[in-house]
Protein backbone atom coordinates (compact mmCIF):
# COMPACT_ATOMS: atom_id res chain seq x y z
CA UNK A 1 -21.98 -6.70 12.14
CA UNK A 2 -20.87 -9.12 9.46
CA UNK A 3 -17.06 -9.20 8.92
CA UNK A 4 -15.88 -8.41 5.52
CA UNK A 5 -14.84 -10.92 3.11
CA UNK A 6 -11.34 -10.04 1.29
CA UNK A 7 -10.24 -11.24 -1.76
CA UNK A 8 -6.92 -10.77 -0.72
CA UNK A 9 -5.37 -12.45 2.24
CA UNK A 10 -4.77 -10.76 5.02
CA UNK A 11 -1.12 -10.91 6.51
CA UNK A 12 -0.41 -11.48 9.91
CA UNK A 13 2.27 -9.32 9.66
CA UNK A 14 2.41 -6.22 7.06
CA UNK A 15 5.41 -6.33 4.50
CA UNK A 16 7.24 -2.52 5.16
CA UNK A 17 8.81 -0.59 3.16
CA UNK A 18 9.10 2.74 3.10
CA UNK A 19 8.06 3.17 -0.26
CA UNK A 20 3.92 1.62 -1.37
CA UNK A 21 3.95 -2.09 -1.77
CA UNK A 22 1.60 -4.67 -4.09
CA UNK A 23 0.14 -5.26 -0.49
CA UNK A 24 -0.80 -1.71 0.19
CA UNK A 25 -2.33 -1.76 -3.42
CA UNK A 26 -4.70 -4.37 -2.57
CA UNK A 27 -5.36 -3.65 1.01
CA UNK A 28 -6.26 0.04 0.47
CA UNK A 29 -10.05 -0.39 1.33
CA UNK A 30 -8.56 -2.65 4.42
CA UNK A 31 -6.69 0.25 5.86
CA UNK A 32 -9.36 3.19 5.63
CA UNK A 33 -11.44 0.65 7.09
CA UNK A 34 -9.26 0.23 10.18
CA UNK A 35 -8.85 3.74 10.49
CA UNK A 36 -12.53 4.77 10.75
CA UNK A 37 -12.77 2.15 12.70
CA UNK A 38 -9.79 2.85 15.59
CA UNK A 39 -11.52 7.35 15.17
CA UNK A 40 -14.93 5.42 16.05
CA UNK A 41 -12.68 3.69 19.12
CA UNK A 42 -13.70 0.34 18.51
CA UNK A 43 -11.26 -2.38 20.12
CA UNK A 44 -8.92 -4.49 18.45
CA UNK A 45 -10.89 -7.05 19.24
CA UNK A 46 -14.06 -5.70 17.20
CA UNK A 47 -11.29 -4.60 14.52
CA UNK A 48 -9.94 -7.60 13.92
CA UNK A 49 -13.35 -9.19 13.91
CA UNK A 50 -14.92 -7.39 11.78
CA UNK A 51 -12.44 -5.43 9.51
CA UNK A 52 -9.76 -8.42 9.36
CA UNK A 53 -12.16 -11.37 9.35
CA UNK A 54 -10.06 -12.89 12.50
CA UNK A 55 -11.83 -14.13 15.05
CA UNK A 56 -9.97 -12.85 18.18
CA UNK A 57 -11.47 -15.69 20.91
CA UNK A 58 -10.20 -18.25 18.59
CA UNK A 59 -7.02 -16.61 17.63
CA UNK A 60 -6.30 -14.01 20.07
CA UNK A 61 -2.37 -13.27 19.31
CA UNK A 62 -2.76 -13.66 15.66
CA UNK A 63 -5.83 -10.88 16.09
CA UNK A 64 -3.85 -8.92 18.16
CA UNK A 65 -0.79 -9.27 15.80
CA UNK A 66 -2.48 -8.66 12.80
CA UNK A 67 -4.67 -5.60 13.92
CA UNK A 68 -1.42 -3.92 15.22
CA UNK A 69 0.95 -4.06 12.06
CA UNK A 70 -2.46 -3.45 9.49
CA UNK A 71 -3.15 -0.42 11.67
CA UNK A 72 0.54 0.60 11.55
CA UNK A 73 0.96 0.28 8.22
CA UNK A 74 -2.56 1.91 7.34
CA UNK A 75 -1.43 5.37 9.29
CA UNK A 76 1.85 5.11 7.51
CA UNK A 77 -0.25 5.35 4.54
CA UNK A 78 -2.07 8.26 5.86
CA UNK A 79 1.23 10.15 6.51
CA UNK A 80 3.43 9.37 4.34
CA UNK A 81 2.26 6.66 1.27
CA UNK A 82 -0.39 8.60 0.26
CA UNK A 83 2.18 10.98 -1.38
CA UNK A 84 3.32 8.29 -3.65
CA UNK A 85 -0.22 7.90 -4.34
CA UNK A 86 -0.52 11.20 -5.64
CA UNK A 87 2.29 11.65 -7.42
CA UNK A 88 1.60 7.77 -9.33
């Protein structure tokens, strides 16, 4: 598989807030992506390849770092942001 090009950067670490950020805006596709991908039990490794663009042999902790707050953030938005979603 060919990892995904973003026009958006992609953060190491997720801004949070409990209310939708700019980020979240722009990384929407980013976390539905992660979350089909973790259901489909693909590795962080794979994730980060291939969702995040990170090469995790090259970069292992920033992979690991940045697969771990993206995914966090994207089931956040699955629980809870998508409200403000709806109501914008």
């Amino acid at each position: 598989m060919v990892a995904r090009r973003h026009n958006q950067p992609i953060a190491d670490e997720v801004p949070w807030s409990e209310s939708i950020t700019p980020y979240d805006e722009a990384h929407l596709v980013v976390y539905l992506r992660l979350l089909d991908a973790s259901a489909d039990g693909a590795s962080a490794d794979e994730m980060a390849q291939i969702v995040l663009g990170i090469d995790p042999a090259r970069e292992p902790q920033r992979a690991e770092r940045a697969v771990d707050s993206q995914l966090r953030r994207a089931r956040w938005m699955s629980k809870v942001g998508y409200r403000q979603l709806l109501r914008d």
